[in-house]
Protein backbone atom coordinates (compact mmCIF):
# COMPACT_ATOMS: atom_id res chain seq x y z
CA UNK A 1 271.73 75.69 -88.06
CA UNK A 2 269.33 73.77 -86.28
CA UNK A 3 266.97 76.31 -83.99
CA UNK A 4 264.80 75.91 -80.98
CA UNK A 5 261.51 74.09 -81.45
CA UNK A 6 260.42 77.67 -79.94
CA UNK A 7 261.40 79.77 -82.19
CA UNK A 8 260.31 77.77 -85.08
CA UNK A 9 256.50 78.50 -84.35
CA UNK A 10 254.30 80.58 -86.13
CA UNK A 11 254.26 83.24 -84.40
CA UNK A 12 257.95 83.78 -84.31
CA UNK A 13 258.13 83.50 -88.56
CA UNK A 14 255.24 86.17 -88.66
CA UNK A 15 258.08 88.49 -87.01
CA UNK A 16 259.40 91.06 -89.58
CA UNK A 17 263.16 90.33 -88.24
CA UNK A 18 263.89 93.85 -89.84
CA UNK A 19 261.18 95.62 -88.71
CA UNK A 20 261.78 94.53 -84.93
CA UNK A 21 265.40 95.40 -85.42
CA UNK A 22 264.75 98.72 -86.54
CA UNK A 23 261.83 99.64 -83.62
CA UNK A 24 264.73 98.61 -81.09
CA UNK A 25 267.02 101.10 -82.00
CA UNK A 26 264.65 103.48 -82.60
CA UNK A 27 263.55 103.40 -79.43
CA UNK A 28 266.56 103.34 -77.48
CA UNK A 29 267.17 106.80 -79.70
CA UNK A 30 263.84 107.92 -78.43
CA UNK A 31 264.03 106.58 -74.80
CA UNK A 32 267.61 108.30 -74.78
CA UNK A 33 266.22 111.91 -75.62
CA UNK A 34 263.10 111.53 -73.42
CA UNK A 35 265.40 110.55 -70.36
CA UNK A 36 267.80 113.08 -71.16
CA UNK A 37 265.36 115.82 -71.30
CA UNK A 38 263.23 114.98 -68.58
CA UNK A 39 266.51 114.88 -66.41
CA UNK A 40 267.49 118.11 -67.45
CA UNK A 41 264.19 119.41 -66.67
CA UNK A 42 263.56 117.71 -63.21
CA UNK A 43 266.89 118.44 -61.87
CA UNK A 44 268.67 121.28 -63.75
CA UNK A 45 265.74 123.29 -64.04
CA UNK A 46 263.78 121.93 -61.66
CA UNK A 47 259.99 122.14 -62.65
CA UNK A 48 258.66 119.28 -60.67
CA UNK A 49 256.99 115.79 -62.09
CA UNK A 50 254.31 116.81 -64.42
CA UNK A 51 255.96 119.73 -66.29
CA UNK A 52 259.36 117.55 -66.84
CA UNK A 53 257.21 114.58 -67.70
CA UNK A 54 255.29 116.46 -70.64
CA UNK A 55 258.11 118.55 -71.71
CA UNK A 56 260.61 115.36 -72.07
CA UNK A 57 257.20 113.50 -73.29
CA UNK A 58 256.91 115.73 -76.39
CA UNK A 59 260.97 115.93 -77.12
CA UNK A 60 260.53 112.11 -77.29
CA UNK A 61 257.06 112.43 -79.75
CA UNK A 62 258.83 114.28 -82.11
CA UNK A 63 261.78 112.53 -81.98
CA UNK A 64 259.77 109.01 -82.25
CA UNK A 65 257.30 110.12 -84.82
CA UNK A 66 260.12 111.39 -87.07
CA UNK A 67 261.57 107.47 -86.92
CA UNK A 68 258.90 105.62 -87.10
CA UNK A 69 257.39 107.69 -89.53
CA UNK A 70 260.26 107.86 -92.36
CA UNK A 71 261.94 104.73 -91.18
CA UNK A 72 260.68 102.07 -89.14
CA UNK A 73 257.17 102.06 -89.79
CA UNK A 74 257.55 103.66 -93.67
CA UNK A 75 255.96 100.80 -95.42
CA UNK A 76 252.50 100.97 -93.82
CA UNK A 77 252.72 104.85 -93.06
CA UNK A 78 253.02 106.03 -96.94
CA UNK A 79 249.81 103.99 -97.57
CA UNK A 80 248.12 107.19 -95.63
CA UNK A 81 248.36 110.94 -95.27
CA UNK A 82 250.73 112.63 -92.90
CA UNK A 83 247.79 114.21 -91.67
CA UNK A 84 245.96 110.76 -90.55
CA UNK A 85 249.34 109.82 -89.19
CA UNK A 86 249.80 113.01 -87.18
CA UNK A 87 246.13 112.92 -86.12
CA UNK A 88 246.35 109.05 -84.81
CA UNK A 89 250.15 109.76 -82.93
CA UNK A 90 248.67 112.88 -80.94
CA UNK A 91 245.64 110.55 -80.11
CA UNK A 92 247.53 107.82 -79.04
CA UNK A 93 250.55 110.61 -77.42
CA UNK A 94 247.93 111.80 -74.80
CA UNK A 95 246.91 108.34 -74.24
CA UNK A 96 250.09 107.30 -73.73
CA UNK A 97 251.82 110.98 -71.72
CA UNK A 98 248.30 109.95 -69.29
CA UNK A 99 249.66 105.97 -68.57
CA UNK A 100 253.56 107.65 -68.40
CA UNK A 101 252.51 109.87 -65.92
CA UNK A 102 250.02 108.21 -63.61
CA UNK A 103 252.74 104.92 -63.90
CA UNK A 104 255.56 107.32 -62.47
CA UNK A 105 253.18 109.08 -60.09
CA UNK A 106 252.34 105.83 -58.45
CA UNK A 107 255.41 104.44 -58.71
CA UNK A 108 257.02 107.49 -56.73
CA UNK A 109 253.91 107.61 -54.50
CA UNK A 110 253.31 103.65 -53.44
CA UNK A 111 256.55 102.42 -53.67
CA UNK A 112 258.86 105.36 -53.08
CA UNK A 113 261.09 104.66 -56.43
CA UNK A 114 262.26 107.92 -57.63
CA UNK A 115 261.10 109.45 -61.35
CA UNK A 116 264.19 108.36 -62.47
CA UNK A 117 264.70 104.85 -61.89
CA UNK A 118 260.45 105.09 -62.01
CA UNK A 119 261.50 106.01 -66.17
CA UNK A 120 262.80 102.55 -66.75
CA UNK A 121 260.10 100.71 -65.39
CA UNK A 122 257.17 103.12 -67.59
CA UNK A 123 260.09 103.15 -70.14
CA UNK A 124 259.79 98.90 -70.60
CA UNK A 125 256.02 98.82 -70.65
CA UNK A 126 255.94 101.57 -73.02
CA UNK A 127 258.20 99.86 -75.53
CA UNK A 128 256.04 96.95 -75.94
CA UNK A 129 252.43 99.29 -75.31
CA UNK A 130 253.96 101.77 -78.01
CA UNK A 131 254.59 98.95 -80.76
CA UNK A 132 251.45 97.87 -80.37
CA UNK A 133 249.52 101.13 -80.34
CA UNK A 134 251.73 102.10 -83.84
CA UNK A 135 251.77 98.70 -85.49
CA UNK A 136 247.78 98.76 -84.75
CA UNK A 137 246.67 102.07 -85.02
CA UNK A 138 249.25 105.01 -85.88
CA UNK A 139 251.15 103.53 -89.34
CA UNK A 140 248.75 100.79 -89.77
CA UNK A 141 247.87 102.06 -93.61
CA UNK A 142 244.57 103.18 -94.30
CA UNK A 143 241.22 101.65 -92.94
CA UNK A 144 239.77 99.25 -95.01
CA UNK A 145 236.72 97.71 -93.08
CA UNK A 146 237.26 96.17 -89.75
CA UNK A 147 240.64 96.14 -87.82
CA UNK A 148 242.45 93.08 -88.12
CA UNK A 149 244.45 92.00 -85.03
């Protein structure tokens, strides 16, 4: 099978074709309970922007962590302690429930999309933001010198 010059670069063989796989589903499982929850919680019971956004914002952290923890990210996340792994996920949670929030605030605010269609848009810069910040920081293993990007 004869591929795309493209896809026969470096940087596409340096893809763990498994790992990617497995952070895609995951996060459709995560995205899934965050939506769900901050619906229920902005319309059901109705507790305005912020309180939904941080209630459906931790239902998705534990929901996440427990994946990428024990499953997508196992490899590099035994290497450490579950307490450096919990301690670098609720660093990089509040960085992240801070961007979720002032990207839906603004959203709702300059260009008059609603939270929930505003939840895909934070939703697709937070998939790619998230891997990152986990691949990088959260399940990286443990420090050894300098970090290597």
């Amino acid at each position: 099978m004869n591929l795309h010059q493209y896809y026969q670069g470096p940087f596409y063989n340096k893809i763990d074709k498994a790992l990617a796989f497995a952070y895609v589903v995951s996060g459709f499982i995560t995205s899934a309970a965050d939506y769900l929850a901050f619906t229920f919680f902005f319309s059901v019971v109705p507790l305005g922007l912020f309180t939904a956004t941080v209630i459906a914002y931790v239902i998705g952290l534990v929901v996440s962590y427990i994946q990428n923890r024990y499953w997508v990210f196992r490899k590099t996340a035994s290497e450490q302690g579950e307490g450096t792994n919990l301690w670098r996920y609720g660093v990089f949670l509040l960085v992240n429930l801070g961007l979720t929030y002032l990207i839906l605030s603004a959203l709702e605010t300059y260009f008059g999309l609603t939270p929930y269609l505003g939840k895909f848009v934070v939703g697709f810069f937070m998939f790619f933001w998230i891997y990152l910040g986990n691949t990088y920081f959260v399940f990286r293993g443990p420090k050894i010198g300098p970090i290597k990007l």
